[in-house]
N, C-alpha and C. Protein backbone atom coordinates (compact mmCIF):
# COMPACT_ATOMS: atom_id res chain seq x y z
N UNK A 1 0.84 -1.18 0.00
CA UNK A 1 0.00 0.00 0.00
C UNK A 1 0.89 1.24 0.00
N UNK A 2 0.94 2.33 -1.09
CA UNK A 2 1.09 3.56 -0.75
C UNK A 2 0.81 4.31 0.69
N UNK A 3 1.88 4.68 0.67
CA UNK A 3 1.50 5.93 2.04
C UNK A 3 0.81 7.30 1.63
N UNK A 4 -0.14 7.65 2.35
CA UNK A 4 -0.55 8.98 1.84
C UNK A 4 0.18 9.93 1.80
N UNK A 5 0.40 10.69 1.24
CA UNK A 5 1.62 12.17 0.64
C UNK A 5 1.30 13.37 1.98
N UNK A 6 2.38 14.34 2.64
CA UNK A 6 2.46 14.38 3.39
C UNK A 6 3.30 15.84 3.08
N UNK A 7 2.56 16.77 3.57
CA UNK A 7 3.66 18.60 3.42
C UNK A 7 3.93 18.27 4.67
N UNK A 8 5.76 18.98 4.67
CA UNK A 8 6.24 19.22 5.96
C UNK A 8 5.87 20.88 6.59
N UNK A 9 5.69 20.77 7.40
CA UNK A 9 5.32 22.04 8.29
C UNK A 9 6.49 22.36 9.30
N UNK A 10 6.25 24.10 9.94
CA UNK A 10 7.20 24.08 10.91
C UNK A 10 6.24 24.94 11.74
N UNK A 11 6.17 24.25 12.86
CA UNK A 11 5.23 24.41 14.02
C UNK A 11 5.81 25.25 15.37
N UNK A 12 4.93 26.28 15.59
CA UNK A 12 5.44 26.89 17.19
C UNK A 12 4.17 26.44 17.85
N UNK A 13 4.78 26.43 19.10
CA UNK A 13 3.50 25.76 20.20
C UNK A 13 4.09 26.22 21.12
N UNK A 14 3.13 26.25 22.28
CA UNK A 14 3.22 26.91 23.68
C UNK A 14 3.78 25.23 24.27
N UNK A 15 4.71 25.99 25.65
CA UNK A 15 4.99 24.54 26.58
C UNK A 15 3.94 25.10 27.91
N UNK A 16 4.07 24.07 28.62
CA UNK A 16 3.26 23.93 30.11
C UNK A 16 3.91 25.28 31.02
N UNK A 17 5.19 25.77 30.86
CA UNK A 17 5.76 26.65 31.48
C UNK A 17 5.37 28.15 30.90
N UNK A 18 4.73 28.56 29.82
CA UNK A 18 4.21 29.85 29.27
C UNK A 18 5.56 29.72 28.30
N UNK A 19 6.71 29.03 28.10
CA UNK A 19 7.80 29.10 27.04
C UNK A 19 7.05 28.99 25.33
N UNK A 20 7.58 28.85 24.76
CA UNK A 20 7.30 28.34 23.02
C UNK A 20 8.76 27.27 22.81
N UNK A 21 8.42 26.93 21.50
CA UNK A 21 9.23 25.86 20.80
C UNK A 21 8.90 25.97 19.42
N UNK A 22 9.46 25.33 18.61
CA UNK A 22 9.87 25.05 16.96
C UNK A 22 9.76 23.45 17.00
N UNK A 23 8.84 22.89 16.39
CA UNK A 23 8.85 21.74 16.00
C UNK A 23 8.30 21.68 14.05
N UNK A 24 9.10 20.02 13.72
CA UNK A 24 9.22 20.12 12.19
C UNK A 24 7.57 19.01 12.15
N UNK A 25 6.85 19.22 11.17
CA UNK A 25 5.71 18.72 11.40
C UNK A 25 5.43 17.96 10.16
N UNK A 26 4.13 16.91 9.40
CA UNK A 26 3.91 16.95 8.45
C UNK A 26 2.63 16.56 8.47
N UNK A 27 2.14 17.71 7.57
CA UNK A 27 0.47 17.32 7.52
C UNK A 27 0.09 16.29 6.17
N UNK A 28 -1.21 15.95 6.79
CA UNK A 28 -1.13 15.18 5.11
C UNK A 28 -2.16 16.20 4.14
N UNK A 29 -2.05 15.67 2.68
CA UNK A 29 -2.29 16.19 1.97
C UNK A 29 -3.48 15.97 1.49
N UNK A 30 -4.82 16.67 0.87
CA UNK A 30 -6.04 16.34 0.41
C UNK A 30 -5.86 15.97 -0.44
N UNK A 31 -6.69 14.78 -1.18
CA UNK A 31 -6.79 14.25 -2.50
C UNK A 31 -8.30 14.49 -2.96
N UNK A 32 -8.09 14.46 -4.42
CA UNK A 32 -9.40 14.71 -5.24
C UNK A 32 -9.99 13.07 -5.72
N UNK A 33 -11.42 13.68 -5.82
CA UNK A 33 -11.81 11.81 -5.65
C UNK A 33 -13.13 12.34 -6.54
N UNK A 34 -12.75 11.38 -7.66
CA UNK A 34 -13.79 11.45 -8.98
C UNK A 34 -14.49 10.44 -9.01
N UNK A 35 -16.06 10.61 -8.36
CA UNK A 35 -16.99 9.51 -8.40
C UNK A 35 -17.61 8.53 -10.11
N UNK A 36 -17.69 7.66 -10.17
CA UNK A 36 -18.46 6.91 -11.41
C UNK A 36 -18.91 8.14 -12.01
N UNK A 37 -20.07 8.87 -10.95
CA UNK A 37 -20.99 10.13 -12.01
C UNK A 37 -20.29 11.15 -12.31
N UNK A 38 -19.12 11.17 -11.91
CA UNK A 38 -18.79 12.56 -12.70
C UNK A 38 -18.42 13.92 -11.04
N UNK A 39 -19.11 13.39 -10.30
CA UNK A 39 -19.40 14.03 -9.30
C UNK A 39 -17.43 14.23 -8.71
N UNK A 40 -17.47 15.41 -8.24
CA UNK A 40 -16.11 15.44 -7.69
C UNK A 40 -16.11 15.80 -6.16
N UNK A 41 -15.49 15.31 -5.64
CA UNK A 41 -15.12 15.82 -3.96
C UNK A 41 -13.84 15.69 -3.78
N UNK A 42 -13.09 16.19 -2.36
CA UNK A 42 -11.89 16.54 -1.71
C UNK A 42 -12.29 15.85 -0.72
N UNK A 43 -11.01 15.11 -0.42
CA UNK A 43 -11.05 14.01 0.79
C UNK A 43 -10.18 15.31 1.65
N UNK A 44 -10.19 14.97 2.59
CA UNK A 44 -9.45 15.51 3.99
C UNK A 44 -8.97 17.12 4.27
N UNK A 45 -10.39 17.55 3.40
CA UNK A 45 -10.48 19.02 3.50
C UNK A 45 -11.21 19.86 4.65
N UNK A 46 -10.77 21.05 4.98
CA UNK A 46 -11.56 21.44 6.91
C UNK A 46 -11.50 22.54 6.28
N UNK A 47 -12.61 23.14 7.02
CA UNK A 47 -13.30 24.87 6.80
C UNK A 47 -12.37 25.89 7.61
N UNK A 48 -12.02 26.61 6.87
CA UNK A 48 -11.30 27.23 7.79
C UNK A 48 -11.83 28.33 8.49
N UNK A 49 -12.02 28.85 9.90
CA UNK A 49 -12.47 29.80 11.10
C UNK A 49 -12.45 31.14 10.44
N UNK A 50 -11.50 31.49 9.91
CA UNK A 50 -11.03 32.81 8.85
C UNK A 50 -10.01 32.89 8.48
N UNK A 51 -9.62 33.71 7.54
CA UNK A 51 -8.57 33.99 6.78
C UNK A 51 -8.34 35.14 6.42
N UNK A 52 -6.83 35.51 6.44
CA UNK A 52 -6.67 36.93 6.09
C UNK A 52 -4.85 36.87 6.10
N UNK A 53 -4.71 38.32 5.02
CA UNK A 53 -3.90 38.36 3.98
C UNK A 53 -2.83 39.09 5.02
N UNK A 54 -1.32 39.18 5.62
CA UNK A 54 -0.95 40.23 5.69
C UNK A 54 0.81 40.44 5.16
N UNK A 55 0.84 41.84 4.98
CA UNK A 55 1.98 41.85 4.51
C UNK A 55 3.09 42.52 5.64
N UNK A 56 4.46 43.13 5.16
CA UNK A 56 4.91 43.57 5.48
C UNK A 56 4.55 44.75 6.94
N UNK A 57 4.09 45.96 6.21
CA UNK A 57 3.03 46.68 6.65
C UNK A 57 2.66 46.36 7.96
N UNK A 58 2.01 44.99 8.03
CA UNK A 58 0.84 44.74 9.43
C UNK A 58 2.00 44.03 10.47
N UNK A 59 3.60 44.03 10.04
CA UNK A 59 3.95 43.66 11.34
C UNK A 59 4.28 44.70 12.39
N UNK A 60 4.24 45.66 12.34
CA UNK A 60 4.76 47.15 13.35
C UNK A 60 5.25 46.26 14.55
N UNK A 61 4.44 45.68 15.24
CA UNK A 61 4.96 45.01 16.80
C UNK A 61 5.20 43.87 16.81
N UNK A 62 5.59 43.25 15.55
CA UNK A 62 5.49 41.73 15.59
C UNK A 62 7.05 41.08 15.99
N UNK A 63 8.06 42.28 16.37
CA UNK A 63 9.14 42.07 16.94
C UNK A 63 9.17 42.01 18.63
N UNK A 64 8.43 42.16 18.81
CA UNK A 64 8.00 41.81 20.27
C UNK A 64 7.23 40.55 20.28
N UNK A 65 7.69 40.32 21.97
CA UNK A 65 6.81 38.61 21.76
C UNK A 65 5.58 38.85 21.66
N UNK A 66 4.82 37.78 21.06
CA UNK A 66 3.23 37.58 20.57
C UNK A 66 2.78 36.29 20.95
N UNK A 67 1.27 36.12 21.18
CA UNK A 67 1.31 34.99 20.95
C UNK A 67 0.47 34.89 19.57
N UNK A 68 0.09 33.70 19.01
CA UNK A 68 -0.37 33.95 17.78
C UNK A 68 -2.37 34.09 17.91
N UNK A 69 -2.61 33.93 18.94
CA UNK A 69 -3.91 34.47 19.16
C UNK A 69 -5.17 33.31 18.68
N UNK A 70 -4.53 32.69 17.42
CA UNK A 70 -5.88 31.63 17.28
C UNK A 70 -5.33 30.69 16.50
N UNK A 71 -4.93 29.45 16.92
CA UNK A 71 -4.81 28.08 16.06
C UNK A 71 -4.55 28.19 14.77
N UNK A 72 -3.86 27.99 13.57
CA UNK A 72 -4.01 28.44 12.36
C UNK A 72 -2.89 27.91 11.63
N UNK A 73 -3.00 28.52 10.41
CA UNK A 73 -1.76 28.24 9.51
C UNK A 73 -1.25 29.95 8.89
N UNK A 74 -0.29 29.67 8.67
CA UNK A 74 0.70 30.89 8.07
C UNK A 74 1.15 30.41 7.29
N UNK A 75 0.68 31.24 5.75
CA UNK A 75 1.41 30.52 4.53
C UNK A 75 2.43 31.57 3.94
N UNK A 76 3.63 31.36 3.99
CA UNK A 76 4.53 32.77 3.22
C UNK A 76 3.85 32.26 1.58
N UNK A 77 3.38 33.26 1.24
CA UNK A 77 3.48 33.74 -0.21
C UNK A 77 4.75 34.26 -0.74
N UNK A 78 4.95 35.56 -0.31
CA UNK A 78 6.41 36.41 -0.84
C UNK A 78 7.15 36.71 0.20
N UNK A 79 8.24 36.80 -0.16
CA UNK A 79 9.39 37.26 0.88
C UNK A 79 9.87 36.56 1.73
N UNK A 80 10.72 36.94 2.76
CA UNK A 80 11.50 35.67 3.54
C UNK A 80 11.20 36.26 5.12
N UNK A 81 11.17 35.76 5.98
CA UNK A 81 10.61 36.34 7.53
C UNK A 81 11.29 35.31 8.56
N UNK A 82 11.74 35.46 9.83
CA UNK A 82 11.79 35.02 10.62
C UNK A 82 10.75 34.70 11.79
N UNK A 83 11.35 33.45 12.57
CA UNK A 83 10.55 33.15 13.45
C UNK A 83 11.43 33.13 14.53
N UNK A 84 11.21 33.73 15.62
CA UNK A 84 11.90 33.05 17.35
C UNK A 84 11.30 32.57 18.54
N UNK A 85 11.41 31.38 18.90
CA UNK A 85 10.58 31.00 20.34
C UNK A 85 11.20 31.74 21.24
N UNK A 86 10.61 31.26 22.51
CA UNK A 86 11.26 31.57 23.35
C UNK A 86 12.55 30.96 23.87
N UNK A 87 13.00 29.48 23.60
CA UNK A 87 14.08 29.44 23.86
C UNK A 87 15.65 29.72 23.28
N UNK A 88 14.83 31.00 22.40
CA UNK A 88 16.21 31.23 21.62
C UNK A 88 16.37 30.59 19.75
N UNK A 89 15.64 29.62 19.46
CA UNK A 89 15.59 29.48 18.08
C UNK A 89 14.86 30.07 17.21
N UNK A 90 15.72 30.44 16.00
CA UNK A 90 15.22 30.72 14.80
C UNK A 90 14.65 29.92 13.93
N UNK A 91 13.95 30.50 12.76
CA UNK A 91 13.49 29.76 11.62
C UNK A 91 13.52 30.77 10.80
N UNK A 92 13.85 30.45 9.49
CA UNK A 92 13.48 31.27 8.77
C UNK A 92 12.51 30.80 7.67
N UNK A 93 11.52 31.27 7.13
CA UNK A 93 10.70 31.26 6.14
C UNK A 93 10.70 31.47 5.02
N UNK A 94 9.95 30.95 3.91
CA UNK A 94 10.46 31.38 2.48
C UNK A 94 8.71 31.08 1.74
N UNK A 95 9.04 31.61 0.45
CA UNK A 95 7.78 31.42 -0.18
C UNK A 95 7.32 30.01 -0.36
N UNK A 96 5.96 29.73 -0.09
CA UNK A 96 5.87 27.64 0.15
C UNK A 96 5.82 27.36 1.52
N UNK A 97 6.78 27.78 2.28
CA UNK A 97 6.69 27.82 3.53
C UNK A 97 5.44 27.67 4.34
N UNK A 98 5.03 26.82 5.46
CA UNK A 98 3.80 26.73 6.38
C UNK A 98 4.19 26.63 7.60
N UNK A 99 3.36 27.45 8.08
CA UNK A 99 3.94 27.51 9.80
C UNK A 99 2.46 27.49 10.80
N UNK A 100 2.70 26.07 11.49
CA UNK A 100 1.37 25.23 12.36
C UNK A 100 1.43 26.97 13.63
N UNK A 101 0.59 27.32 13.76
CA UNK A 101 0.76 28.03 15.00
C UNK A 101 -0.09 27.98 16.01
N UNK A 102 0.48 27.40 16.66
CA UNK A 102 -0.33 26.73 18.11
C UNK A 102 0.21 27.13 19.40
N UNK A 103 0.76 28.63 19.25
CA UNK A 103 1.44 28.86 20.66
C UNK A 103 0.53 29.83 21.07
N UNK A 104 -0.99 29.58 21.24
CA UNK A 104 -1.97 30.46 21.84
C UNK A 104 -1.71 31.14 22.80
N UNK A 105 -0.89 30.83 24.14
CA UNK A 105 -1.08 31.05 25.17
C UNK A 105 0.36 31.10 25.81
N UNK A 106 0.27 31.81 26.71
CA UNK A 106 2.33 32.14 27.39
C UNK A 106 2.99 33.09 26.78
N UNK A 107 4.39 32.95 26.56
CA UNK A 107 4.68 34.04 25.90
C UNK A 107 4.91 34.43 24.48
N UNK A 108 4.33 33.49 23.74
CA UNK A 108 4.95 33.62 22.25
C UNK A 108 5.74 33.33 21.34
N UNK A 109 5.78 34.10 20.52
CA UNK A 109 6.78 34.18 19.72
C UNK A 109 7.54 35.61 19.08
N UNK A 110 8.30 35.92 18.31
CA UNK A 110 8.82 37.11 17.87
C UNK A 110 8.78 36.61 15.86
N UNK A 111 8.25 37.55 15.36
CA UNK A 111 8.58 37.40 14.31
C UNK A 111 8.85 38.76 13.32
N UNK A 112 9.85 38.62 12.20
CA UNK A 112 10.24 39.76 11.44
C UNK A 112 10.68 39.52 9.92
N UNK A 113 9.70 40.11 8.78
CA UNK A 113 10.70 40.37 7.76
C UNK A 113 12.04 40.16 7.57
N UNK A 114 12.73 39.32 6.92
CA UNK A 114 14.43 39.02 6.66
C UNK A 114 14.65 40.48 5.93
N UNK A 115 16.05 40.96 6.50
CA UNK A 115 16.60 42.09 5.58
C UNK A 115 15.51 43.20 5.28
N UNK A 116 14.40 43.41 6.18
CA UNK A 116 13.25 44.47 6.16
C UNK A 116 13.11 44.27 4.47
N UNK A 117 12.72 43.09 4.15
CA UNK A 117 12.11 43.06 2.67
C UNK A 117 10.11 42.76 2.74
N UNK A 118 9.79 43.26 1.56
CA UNK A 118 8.42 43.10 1.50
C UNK A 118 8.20 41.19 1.99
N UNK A 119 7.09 41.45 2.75
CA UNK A 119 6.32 39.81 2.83
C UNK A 119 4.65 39.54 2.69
N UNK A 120 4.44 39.04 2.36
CA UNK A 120 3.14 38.83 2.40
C UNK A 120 2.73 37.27 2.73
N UNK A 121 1.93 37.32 3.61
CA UNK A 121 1.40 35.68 4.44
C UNK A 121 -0.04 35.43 4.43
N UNK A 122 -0.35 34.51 3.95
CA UNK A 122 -1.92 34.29 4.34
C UNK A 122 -2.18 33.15 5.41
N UNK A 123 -2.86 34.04 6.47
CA UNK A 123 -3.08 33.11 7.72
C UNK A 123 -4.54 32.65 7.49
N UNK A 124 -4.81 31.22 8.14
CA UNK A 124 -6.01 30.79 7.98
C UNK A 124 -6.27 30.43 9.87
N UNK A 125 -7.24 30.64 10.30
CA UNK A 125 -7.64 29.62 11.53
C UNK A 125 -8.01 28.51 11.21
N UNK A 126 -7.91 28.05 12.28
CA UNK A 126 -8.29 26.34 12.34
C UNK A 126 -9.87 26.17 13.52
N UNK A 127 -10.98 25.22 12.92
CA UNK A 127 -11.78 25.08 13.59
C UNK A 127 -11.14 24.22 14.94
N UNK A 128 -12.40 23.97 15.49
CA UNK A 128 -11.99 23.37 16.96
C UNK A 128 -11.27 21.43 16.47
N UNK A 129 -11.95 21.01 15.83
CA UNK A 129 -11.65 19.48 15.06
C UNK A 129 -10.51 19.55 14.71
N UNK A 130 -9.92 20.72 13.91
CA UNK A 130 -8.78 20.47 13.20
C UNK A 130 -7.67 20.61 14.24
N UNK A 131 -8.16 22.07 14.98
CA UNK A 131 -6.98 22.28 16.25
C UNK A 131 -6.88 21.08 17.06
N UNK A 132 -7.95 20.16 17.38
CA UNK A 132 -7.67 19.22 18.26
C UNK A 132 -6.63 18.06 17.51
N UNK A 133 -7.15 18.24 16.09
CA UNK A 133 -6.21 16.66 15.40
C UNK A 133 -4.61 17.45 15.30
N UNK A 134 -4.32 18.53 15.10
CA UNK A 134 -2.96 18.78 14.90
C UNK A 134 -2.27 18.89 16.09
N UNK A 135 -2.83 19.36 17.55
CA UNK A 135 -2.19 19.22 18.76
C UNK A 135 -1.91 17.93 18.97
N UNK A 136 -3.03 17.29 18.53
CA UNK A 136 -2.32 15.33 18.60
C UNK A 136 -1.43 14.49 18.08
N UNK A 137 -1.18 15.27 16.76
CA UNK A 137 -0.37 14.99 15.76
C UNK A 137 1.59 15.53 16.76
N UNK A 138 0.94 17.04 16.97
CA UNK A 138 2.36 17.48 18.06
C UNK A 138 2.59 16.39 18.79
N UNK A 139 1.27 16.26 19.94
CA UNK A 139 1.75 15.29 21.26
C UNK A 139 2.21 13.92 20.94
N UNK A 140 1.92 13.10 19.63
CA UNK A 140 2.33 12.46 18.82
C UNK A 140 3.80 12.14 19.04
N UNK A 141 4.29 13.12 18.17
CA UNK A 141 5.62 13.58 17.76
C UNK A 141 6.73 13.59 18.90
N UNK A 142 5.97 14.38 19.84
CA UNK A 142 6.93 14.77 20.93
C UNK A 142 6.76 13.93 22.24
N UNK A 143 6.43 12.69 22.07
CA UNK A 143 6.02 11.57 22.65
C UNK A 143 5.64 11.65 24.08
């Protein structure tokens, strides 16, 4: 049997202490599924809570710690940006790039434009189903 196909992600999450972390993640991928009639559907697709576009522009304080406020995904479109937990690691981002953000609560994270160049990200929330399957997928991971 094939394994189902699988994007890697890079995930911040809150710890039990109010800290953050960087973990490498992989979600799986939706497939398209063409019935006898013609009829088409998407297997392992979730609604997303909201979505919204931001660029450069909307980080003014995003160099201070944050937390990310609601379950979600961060997709770099353009430009390159950093990420820092709290214990001191970086990430850096690139266009393609997905970043799980699950550090609701404690102190955050810091994030910034590379080289103060234009960026633009589209964040999506995650309903309550999805947030619960990807925290499991973490606790999973981090055994």
């Amino acid at each position: 049997m094939v394994a189902a196909p699988t994007w890697p992600v890079l995930c911040i999450y809150a710890l039990p202490d109010g800290g953050s972390r960087l973990a490498d993640l992989t979600l799986p991928v939706t497939h398209k599924v063409t019935a006898a009639d013609g009829t088409v559907r998407w297997d392992g697709v979730a609604a997303a809570s909201q979505w919204g576009l931001a660029g450069s522009a909307s980080y003014s304080n995003n160099y201070e710690w944050h937390t990310s406020g609601q379950a979600g995904l961060s997709i770099t479109l353009r430009g390159h940006w950093e990420i820092e937990a709290s214990d001191g690691t970086r990430r850096a981002l690139a266009p393609g790039d997905v970043l799980v953000m699950l550090d609701t609560t404690g102190q955050g994270h810091r994030s910034w434009p590379r080289d103060q160049g234009d960026t633009m990200v589209l964040g999506m929330g995650f309903g309550e189903d999805v947030e619960r399957d990807i925290r499991g997928r973490l606790a999973a991971l981090l055994g």
